[in-house]
N, C-alpha and C. Protein backbone atom coordinates (compact mmCIF):
# COMPACT_ATOMS: atom_id res chain seq x y z
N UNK A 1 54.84 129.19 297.80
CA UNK A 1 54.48 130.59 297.76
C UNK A 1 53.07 130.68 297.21
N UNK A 2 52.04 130.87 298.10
CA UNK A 2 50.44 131.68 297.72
C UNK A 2 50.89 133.34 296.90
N UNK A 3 51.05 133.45 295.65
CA UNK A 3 50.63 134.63 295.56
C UNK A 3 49.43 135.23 294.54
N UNK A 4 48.82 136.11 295.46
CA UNK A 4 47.75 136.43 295.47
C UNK A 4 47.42 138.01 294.49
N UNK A 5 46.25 137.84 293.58
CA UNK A 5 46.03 137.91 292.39
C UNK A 5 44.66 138.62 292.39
N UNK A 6 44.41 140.20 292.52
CA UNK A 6 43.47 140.71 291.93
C UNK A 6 42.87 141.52 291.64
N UNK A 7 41.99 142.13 291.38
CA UNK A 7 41.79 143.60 290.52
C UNK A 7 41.75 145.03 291.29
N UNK A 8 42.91 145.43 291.59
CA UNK A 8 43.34 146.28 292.14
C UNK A 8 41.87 147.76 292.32
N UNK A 9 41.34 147.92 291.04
CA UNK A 9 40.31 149.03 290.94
C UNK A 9 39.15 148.43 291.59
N UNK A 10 38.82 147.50 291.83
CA UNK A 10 37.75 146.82 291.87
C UNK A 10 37.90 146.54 293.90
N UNK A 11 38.79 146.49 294.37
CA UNK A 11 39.43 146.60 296.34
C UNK A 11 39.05 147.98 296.61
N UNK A 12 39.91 148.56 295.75
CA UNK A 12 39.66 149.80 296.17
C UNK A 12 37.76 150.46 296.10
N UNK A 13 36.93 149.83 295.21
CA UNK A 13 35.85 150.17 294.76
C UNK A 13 35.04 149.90 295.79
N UNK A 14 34.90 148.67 296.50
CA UNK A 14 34.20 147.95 297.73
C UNK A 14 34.43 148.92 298.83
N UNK A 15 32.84 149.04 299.43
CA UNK A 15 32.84 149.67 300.83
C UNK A 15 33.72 148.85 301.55
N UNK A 16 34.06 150.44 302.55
CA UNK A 16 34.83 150.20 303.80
C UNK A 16 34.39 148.93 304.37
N UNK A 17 33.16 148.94 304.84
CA UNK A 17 32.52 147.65 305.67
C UNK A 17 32.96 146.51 304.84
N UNK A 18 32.78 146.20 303.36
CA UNK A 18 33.00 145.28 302.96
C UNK A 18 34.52 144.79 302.72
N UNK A 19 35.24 145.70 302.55
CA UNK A 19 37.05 145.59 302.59
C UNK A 19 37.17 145.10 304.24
N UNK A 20 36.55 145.68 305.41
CA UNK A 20 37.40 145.42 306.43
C UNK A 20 36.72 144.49 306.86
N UNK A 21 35.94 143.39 306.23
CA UNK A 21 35.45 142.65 306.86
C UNK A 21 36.20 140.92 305.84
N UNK A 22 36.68 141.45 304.45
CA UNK A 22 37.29 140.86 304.08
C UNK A 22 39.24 140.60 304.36
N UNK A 23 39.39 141.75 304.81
CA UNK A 23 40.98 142.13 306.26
C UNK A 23 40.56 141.13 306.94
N UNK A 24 39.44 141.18 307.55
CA UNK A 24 39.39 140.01 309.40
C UNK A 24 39.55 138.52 308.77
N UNK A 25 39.13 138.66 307.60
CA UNK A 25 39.12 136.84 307.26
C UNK A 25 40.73 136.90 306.83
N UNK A 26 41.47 137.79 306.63
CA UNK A 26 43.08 137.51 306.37
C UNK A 26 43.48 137.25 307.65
N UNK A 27 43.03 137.92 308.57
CA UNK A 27 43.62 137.90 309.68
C UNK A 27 43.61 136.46 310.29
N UNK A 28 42.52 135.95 310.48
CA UNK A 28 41.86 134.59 310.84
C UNK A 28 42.64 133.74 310.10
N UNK A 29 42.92 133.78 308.54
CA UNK A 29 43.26 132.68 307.82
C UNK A 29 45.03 132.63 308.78
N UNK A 30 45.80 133.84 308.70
CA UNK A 30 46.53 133.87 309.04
C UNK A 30 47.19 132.93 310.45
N UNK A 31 46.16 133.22 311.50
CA UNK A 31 45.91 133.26 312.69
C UNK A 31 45.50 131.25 312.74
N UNK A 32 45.31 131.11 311.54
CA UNK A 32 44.94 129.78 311.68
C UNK A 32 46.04 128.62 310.71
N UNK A 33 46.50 129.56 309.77
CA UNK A 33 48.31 128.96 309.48
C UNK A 33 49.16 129.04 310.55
N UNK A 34 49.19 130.08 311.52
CA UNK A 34 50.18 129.77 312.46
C UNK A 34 50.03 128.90 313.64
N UNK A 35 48.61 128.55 313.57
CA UNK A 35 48.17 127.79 314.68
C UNK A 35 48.62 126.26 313.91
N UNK A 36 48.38 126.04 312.73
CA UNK A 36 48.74 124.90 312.22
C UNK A 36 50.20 124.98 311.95
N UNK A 37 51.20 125.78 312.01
CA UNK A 37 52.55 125.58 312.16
C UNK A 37 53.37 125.34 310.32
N UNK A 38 52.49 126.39 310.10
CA UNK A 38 52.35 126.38 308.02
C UNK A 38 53.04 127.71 307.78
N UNK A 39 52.84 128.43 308.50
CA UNK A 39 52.60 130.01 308.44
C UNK A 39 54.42 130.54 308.61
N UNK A 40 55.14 130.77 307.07
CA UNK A 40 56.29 131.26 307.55
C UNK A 40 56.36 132.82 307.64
N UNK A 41 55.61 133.75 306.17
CA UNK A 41 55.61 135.17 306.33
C UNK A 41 54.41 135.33 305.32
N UNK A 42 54.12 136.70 305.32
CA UNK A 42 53.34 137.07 304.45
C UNK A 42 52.81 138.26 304.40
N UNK A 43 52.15 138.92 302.98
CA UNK A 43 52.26 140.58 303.33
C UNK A 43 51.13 141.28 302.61
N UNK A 44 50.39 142.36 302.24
CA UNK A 44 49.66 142.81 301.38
C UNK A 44 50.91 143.82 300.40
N UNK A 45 50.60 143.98 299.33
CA UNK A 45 51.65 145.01 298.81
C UNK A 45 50.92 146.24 298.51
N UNK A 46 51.44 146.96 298.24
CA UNK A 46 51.05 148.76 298.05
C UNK A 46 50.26 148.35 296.81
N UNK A 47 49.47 149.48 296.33
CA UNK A 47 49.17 149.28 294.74
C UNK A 47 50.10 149.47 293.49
N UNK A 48 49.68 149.15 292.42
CA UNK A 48 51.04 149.26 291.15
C UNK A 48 51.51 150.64 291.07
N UNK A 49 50.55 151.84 291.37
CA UNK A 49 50.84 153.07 291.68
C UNK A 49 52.49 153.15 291.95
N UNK A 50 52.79 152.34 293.09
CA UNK A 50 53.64 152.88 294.32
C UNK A 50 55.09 151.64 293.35
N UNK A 51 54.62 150.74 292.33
CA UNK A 51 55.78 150.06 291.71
C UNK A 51 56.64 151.34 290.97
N UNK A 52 57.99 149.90 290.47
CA UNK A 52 58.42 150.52 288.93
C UNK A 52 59.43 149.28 288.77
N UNK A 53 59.70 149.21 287.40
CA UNK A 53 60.24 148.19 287.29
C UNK A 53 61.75 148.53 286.40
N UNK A 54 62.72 147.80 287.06
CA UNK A 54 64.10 147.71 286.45
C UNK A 54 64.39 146.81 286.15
N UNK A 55 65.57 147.47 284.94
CA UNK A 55 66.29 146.69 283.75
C UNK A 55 67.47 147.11 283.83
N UNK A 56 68.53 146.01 283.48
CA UNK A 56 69.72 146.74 282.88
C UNK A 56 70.00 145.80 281.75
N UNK A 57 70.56 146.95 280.73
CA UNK A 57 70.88 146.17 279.76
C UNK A 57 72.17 147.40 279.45
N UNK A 58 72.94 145.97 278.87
CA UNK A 58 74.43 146.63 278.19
C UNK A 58 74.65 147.43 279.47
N UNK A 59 74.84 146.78 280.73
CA UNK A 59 75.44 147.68 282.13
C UNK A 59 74.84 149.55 281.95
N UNK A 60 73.83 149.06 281.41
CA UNK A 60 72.97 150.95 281.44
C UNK A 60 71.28 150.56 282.16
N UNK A 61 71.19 151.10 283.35
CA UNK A 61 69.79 150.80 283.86
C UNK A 61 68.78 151.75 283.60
N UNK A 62 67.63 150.91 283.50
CA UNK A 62 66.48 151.67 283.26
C UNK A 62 65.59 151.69 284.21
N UNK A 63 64.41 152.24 284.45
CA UNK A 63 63.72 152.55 285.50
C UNK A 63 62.31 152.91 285.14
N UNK A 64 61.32 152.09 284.85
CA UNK A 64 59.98 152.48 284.35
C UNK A 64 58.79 152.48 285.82
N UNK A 65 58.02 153.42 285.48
CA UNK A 65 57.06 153.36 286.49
C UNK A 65 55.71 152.18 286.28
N UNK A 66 55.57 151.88 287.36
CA UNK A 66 54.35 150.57 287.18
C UNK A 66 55.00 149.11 287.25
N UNK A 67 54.34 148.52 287.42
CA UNK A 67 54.66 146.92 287.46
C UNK A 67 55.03 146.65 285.69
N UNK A 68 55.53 145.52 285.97
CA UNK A 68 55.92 144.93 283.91
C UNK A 68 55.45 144.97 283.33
N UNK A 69 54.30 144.57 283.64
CA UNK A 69 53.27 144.16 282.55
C UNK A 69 51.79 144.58 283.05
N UNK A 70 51.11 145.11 281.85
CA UNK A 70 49.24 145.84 282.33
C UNK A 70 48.59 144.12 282.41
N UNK A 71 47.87 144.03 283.14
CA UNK A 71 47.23 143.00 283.64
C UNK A 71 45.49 143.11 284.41
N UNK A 72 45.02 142.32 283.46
CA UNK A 72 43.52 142.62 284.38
C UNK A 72 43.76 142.29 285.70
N UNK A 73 44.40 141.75 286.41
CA UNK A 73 44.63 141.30 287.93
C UNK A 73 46.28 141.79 288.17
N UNK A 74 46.51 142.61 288.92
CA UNK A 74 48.02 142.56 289.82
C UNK A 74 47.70 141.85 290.97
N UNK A 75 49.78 141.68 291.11
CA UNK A 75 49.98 140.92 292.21
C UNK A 75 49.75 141.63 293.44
N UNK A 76 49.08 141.11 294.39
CA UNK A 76 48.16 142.37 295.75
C UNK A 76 48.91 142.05 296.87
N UNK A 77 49.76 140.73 297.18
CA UNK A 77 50.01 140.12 297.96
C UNK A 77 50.58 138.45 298.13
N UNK A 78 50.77 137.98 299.37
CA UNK A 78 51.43 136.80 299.18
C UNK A 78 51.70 136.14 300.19
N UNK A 79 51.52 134.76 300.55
CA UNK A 79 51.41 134.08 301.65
C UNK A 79 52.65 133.19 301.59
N UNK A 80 54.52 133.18 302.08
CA UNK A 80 55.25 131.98 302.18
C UNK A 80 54.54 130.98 303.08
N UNK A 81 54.26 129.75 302.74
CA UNK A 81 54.00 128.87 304.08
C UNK A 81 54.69 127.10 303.88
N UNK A 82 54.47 126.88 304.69
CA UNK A 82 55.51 125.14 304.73
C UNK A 82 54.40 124.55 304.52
N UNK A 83 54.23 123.74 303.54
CA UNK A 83 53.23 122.77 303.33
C UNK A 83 53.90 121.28 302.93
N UNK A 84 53.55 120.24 303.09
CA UNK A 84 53.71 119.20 302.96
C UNK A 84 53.77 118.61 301.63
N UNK A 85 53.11 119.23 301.06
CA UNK A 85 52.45 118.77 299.37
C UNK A 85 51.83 119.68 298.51
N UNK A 86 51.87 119.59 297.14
CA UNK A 86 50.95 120.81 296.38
C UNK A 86 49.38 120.99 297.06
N UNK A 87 48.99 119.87 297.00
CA UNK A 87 47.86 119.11 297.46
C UNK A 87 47.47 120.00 298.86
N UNK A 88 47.96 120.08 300.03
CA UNK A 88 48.32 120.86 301.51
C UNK A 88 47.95 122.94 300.85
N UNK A 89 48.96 122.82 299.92
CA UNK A 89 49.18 124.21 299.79
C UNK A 89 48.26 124.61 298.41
N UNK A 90 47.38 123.84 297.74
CA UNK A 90 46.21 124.38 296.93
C UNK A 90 45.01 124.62 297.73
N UNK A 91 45.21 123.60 298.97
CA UNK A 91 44.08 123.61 300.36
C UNK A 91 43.98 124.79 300.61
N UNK A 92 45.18 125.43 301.25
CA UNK A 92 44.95 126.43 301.78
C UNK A 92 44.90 127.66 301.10
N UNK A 93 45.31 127.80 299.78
CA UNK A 93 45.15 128.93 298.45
C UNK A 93 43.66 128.87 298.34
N UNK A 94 42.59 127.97 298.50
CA UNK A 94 41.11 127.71 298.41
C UNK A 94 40.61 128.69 299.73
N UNK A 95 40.92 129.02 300.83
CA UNK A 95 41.11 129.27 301.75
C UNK A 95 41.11 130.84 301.82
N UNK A 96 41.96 131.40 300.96
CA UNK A 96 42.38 132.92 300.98
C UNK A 96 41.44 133.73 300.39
N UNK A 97 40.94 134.91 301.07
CA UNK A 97 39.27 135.48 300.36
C UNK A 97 39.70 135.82 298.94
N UNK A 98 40.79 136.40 298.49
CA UNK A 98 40.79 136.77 296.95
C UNK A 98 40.59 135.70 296.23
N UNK A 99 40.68 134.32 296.80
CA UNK A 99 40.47 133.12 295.73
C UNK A 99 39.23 133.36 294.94
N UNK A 100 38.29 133.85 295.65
CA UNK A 100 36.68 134.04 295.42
C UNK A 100 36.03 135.42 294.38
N UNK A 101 37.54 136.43 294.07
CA UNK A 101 37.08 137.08 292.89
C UNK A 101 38.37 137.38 292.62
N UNK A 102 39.57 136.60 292.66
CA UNK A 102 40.65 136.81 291.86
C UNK A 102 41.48 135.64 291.44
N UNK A 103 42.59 135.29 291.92
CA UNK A 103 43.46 134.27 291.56
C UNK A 103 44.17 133.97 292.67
N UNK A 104 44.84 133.12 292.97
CA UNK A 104 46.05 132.44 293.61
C UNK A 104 46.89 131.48 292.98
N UNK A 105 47.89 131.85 292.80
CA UNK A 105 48.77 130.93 292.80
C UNK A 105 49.56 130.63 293.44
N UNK A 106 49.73 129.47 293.08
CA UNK A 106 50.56 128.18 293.84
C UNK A 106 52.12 127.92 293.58
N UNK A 107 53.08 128.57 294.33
CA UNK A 107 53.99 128.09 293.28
C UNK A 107 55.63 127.83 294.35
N UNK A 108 55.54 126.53 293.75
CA UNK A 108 57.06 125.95 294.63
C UNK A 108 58.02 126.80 294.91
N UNK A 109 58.94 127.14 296.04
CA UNK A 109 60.04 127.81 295.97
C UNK A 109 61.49 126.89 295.98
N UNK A 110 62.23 127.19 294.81
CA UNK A 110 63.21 126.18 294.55
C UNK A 110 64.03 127.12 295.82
N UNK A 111 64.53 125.98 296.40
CA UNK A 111 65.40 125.98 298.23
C UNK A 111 66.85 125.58 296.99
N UNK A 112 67.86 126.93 297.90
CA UNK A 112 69.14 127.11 297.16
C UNK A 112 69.73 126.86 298.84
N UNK A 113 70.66 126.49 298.61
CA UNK A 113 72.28 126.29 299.63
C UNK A 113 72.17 127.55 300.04
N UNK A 114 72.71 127.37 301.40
CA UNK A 114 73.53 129.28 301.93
C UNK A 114 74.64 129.26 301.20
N UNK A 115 75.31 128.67 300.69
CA UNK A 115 77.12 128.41 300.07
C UNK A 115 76.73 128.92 298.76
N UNK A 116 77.51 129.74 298.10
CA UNK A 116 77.56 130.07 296.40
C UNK A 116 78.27 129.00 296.16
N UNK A 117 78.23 128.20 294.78
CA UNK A 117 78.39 127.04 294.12
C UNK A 117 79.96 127.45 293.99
N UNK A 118 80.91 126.50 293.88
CA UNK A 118 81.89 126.31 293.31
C UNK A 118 82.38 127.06 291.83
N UNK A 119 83.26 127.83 292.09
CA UNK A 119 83.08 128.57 290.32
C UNK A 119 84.15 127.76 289.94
């Protein structure tokens, strides 16, 4: 899992020309994971605006507006892809335009059974 890391005020701040010219290089990167046969899904997300985050505790739920936690960088987005090695999939996190004024991370997805375990 690429997920992708960055200053939400600062996207929105960049001219049009310069946002949609940084879109075409998603598109391309995209366009060039699926050509390499890497490419399983991937998405931009709304801004933290449009979050909220739940809890339950003691079977009573709560419901706060915003993502968890204030963060100089939110999560903006996220690339699943099949890579071979960390090594394969830091390649292509180097690759993604937010690498260049935000973050990416890299991070394994532990693969569970379709079967629920034996209780």
């Amino acid at each position: 899992m690429l997920l992708i890391y960055s200053d939400e005020q600062e996207w929105a701040s960049l001219p049009d020309g310069e946002r949609n010219a940084i879109i075409a290089e998603y598109f391309v990167l995209t366009e060039e994971l699926r050509d390499h046969g890497s490419y399983v899904t991937g998405s931009p997300l709304l801004p933290t605006a449009a979050a909220s985050t739940v809890r339950v505790r003691n079977a009573e739920q709560f419901v706060t507006d915003g993502p968890y936690a204030e963060t100089k960088e939110q999560l903006g987005g996220y690339f699943l892809i099949d890579a071979e090695s960390d090594e394969e999939a830091r390649a292509w996190a180097t690759r993604i335009p937010a690498a260049r004024y935000g973050a990416i991370e890299v991070r394994p997805v532990l693969e569970v059974g379709a079967e629920a375990p034996a209780a």
